[in-house]
C-alpha atoms as a PDB file:
ATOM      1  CA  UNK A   1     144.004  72.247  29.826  1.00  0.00           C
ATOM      2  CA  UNK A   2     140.694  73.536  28.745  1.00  0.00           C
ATOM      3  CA  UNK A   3     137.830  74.039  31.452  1.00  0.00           C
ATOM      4  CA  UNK A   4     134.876  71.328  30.714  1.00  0.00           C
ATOM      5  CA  UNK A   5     132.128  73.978  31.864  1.00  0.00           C
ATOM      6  CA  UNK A   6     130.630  76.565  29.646  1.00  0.00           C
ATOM      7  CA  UNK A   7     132.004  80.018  29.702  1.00  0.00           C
ATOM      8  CA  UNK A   8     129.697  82.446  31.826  1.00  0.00           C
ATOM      9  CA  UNK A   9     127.882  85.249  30.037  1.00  0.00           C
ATOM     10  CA  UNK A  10     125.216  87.470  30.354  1.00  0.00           C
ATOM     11  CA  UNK A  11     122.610  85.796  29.668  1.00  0.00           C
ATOM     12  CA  UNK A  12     124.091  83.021  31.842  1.00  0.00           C
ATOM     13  CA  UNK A  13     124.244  85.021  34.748  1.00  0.00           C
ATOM     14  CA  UNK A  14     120.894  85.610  37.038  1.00  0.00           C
ATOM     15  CA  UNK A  15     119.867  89.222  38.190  1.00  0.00           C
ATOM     16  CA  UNK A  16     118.285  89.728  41.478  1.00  0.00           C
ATOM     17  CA  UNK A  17     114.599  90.310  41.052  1.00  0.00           C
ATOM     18  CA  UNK A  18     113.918  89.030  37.368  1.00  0.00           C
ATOM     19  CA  UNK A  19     113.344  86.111  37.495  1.00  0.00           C
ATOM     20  CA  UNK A  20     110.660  84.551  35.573  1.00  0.00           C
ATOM     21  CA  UNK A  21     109.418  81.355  34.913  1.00  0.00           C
ATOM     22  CA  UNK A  22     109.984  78.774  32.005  1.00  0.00           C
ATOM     23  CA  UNK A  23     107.467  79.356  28.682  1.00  0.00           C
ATOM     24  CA  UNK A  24     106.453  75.972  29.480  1.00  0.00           C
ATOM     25  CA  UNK A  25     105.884  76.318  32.933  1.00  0.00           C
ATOM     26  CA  UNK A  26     101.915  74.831  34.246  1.00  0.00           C
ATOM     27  CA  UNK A  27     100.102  77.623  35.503  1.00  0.00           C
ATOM     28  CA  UNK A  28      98.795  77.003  39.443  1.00  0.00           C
ATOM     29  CA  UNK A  29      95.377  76.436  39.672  1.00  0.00           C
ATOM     30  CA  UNK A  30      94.420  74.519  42.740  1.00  0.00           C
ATOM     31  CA  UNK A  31      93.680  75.709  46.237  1.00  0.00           C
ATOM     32  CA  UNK A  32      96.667  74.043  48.038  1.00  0.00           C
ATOM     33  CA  UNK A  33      98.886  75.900  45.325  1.00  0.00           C
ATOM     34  CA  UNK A  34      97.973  79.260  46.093  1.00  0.00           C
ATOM     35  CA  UNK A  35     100.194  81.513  48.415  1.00  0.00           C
ATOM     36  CA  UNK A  36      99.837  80.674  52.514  1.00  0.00           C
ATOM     37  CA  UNK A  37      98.939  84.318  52.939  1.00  0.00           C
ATOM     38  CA  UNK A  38      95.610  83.331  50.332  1.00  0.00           C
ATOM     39  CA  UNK A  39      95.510  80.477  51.455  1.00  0.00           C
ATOM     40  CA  UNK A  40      91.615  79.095  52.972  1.00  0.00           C
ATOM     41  CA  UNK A  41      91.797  77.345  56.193  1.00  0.00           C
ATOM     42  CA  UNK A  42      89.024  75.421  57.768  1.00  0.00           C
ATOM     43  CA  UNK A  43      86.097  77.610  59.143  1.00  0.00           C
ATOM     44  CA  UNK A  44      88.690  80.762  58.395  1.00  0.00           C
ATOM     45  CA  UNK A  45      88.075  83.732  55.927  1.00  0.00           C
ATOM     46  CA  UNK A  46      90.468  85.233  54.302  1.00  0.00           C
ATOM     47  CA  UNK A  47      92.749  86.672  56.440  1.00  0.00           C
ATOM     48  CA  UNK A  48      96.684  87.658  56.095  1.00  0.00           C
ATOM     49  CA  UNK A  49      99.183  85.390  57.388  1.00  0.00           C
ATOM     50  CA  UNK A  50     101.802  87.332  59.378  1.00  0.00           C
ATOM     51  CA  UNK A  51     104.453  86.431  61.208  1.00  0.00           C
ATOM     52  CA  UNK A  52     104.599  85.957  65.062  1.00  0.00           C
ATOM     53  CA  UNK A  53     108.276  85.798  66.393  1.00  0.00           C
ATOM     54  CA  UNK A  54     109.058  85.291  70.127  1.00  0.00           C
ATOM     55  CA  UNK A  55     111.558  82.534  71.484  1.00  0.00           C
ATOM     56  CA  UNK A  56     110.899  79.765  73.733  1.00  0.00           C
ATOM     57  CA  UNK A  57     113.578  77.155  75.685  1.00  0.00           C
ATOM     58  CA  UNK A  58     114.696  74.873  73.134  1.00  0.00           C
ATOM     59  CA  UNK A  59     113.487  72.140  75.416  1.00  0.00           C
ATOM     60  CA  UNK A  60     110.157  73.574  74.847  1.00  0.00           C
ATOM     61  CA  UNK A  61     110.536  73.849  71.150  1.00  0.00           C
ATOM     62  CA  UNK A  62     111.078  70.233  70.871  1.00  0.00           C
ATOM     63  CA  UNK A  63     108.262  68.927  73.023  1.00  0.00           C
ATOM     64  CA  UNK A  64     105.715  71.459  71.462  1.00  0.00           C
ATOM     65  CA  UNK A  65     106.881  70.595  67.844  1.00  0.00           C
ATOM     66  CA  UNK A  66     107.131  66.892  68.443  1.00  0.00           C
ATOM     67  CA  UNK A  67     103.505  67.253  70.175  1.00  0.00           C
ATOM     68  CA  UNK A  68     102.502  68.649  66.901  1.00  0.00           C
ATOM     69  CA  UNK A  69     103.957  66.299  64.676  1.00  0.00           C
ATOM     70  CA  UNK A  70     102.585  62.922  66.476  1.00  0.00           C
ATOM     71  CA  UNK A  71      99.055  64.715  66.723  1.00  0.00           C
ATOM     72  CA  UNK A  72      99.307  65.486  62.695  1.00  0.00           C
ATOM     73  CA  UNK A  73      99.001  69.407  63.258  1.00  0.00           C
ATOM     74  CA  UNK A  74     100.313  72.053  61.718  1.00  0.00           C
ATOM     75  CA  UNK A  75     102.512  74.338  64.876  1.00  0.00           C
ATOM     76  CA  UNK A  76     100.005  77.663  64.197  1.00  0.00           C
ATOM     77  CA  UNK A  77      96.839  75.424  64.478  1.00  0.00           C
ATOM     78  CA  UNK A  78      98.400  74.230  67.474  1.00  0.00           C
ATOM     79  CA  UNK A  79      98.715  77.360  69.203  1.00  0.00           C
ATOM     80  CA  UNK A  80      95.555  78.669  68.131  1.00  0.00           C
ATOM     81  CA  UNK A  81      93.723  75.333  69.784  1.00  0.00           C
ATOM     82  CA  UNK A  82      95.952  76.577  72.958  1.00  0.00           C
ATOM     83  CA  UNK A  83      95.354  79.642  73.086  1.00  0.00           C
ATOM     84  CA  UNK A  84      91.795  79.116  72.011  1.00  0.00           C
ATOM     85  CA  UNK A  85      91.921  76.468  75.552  1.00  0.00           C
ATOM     86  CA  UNK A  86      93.314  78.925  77.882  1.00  0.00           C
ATOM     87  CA  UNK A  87      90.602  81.586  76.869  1.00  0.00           C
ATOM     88  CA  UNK A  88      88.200  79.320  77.761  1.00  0.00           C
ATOM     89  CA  UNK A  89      89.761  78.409  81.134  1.00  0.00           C
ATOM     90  CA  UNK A  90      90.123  81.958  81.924  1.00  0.00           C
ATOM     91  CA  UNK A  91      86.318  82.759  81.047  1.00  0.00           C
ATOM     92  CA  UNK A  92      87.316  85.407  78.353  1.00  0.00           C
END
């Protein structure tokens, strides 16, 4: 019995960092498509977007993301208004 899919060759097969995309492929021209490390926010310059890794109780996970999501923010505006609060409150 003969195989209904096509047989694999090389120019089938993908290779790990060369990709590229379609001839036909839109180029990305508006602000909300550029990269998140580009990207403008609100009364921001441009500054890189690195990451910021630390763990939390999973209870607090939830409450802080679902406190996020019902308030329409975005989790790192939400701790910068936080941390931005607590500066404040400490008179720094």
């Amino acid at each position: 019995m003969k195989s209904k899919r096509p047989e694999l060759t090389a120019g089938l097969v993908a290779v790990k960092g060369a990709a590229a995309p379609a001839a036909d492929m839109p180029n990305r021209t508006g602000s909300s498509m550029l990269p998140s490390a580009t990207r403008r926010e609100e009364g921001e310059g441009r500054e890189e977007i690195v990451p910021l890794n630390f763990r939390v109780a999973s209870s607090f996970r939830r409450e802080f993301k679902t406190y996020a999501a019902s308030h329409d923010l975005k989790l790192n505006k939400l701790l910068q208004e936080c941390f931005a609060a607590y500066r404040r409150e400490k008179g720094d």
